[in-house]
Protein backbone atom coordinates (compact mmCIF):
# COMPACT_ATOMS: atom_id res chain seq x y z
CA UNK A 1 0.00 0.00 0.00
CA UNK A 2 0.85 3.31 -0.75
CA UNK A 3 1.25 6.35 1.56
CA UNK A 4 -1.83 8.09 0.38
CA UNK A 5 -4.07 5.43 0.87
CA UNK A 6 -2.26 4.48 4.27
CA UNK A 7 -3.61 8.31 5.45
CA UNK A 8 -6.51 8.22 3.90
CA UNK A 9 -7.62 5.15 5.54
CA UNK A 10 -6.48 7.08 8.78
CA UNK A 11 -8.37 9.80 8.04
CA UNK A 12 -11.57 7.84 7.10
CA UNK A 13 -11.50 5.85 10.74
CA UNK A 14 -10.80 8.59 12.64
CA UNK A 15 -13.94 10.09 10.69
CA UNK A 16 -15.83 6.88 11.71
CA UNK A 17 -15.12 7.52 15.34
CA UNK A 18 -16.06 11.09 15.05
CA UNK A 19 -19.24 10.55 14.04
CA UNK A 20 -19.45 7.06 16.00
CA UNK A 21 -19.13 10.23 19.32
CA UNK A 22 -21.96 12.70 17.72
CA UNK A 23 -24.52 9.60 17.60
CA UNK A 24 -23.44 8.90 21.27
CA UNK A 25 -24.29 12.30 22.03
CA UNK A 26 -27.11 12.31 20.21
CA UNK A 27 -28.51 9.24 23.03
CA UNK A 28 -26.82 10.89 25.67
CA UNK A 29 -27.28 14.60 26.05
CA UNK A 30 -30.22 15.56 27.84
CA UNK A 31 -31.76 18.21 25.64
CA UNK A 32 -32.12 19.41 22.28
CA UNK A 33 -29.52 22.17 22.63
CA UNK A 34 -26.96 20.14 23.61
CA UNK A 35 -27.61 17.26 21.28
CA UNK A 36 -27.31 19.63 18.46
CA UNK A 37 -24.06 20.88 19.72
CA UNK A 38 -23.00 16.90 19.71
CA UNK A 39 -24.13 16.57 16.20
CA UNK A 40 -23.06 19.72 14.56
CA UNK A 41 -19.77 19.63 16.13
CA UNK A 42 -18.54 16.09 15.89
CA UNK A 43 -20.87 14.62 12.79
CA UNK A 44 -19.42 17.51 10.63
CA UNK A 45 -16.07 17.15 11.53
CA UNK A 46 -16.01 13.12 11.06
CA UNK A 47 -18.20 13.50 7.98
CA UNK A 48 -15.89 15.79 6.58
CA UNK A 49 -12.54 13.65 7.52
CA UNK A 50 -14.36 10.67 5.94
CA UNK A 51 -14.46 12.86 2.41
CA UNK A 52 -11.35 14.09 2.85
CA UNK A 53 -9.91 10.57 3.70
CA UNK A 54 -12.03 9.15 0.54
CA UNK A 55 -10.62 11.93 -1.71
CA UNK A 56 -7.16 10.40 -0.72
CA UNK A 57 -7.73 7.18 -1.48
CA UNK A 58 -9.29 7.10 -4.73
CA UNK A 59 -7.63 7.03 -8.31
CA UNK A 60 -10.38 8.75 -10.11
CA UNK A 61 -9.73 13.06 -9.52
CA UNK A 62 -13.52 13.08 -10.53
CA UNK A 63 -14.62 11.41 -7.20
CA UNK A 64 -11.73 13.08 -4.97
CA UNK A 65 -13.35 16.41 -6.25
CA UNK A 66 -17.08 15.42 -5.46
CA UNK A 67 -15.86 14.77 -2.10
CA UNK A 68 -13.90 17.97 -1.88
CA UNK A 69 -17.03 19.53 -2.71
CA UNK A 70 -19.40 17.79 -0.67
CA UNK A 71 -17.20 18.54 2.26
CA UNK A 72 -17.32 22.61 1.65
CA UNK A 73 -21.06 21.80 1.32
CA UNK A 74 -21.07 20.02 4.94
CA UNK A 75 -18.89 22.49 6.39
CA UNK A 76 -20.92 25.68 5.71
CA UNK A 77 -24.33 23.97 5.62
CA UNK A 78 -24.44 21.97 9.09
CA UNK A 79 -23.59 24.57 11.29
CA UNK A 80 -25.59 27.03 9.83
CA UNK A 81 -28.85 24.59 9.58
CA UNK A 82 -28.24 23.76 13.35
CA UNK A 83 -27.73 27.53 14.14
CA UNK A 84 -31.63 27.60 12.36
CA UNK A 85 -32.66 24.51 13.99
CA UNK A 86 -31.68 25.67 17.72
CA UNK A 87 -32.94 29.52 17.24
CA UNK A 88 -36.45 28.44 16.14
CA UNK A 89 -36.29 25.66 18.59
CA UNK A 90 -35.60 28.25 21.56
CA UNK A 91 -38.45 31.07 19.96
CA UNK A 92 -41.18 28.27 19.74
CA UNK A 93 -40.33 28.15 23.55
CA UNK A 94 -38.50 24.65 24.17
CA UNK A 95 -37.06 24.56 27.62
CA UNK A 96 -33.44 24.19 28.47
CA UNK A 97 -31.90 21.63 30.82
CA UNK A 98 -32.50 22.38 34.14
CA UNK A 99 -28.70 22.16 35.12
CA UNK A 100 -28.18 24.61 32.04
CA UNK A 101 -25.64 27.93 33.20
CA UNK A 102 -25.61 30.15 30.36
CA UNK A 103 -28.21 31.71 28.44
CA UNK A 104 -27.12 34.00 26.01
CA UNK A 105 -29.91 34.71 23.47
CA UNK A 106 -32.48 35.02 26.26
CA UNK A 107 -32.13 39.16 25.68
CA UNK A 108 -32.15 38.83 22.39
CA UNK A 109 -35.19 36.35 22.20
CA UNK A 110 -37.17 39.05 24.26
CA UNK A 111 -36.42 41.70 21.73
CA UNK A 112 -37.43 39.51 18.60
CA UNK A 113 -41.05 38.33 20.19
CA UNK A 114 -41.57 42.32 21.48
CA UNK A 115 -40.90 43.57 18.02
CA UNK A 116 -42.96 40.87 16.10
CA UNK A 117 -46.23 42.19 18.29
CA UNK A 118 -46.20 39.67 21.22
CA UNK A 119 -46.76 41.37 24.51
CA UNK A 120 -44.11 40.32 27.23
């Protein structure tokens, strides 16, 4: 075996794992917010190592570029869809955990149902 493929395999199992972690966190986590943090953070990494990894490994440029591309596609399309999924999740007034410290967008939440006519 070649070099290339030696890495790419590397980069396709450590891929595996990443996205073996995100579906554990998906079971895991105890509420929406956090299991979108599991699977936007880790399922777009390993998804994106496993393209990269395939890219490596194949002979054909065609499919090393569809995976190149698919990748750019993952990178800037996950977070952003999760960023949409957790903002409308939080306005249509899902609760956090209980054991939950932080809550940024609580303000900002306010001043979006004030200005779209809801009375506080």
């Amino acid at each position: 075996m070649s070099s290339n493929v030696i890495v790419g395999y590397i980069l396709i199992t450590i891929g595996a794992i990443f996205d073996f972690l995100g579906c554990v966190g998906l079971l895991r986590l105890p509420d929406v917010y956090n299991r979108l943090q599991a699977a936007t953070k880790s399922v777009t990494l390993g998804t994106m190592m496993i393209l990269v990894g395939t890219a490596v490994v194949t002979a054909n440029p065609w499919v090393g570029l569809k995976a190149i591309v698919c990748a750019v596609f993952i990178l800037l399309a996950s977070p952003t869809a999760a960023h949409a999924l957790a903002r409308g999740t939080y306005l249509a007034g899902v609760r956090m955990w209980d054991k939950s410290v932080v809550n940024k967008f609580k303000e900002r939440a306010e001043e979006l149902k004030y200005k779209s006519g809801e009375e506080k």
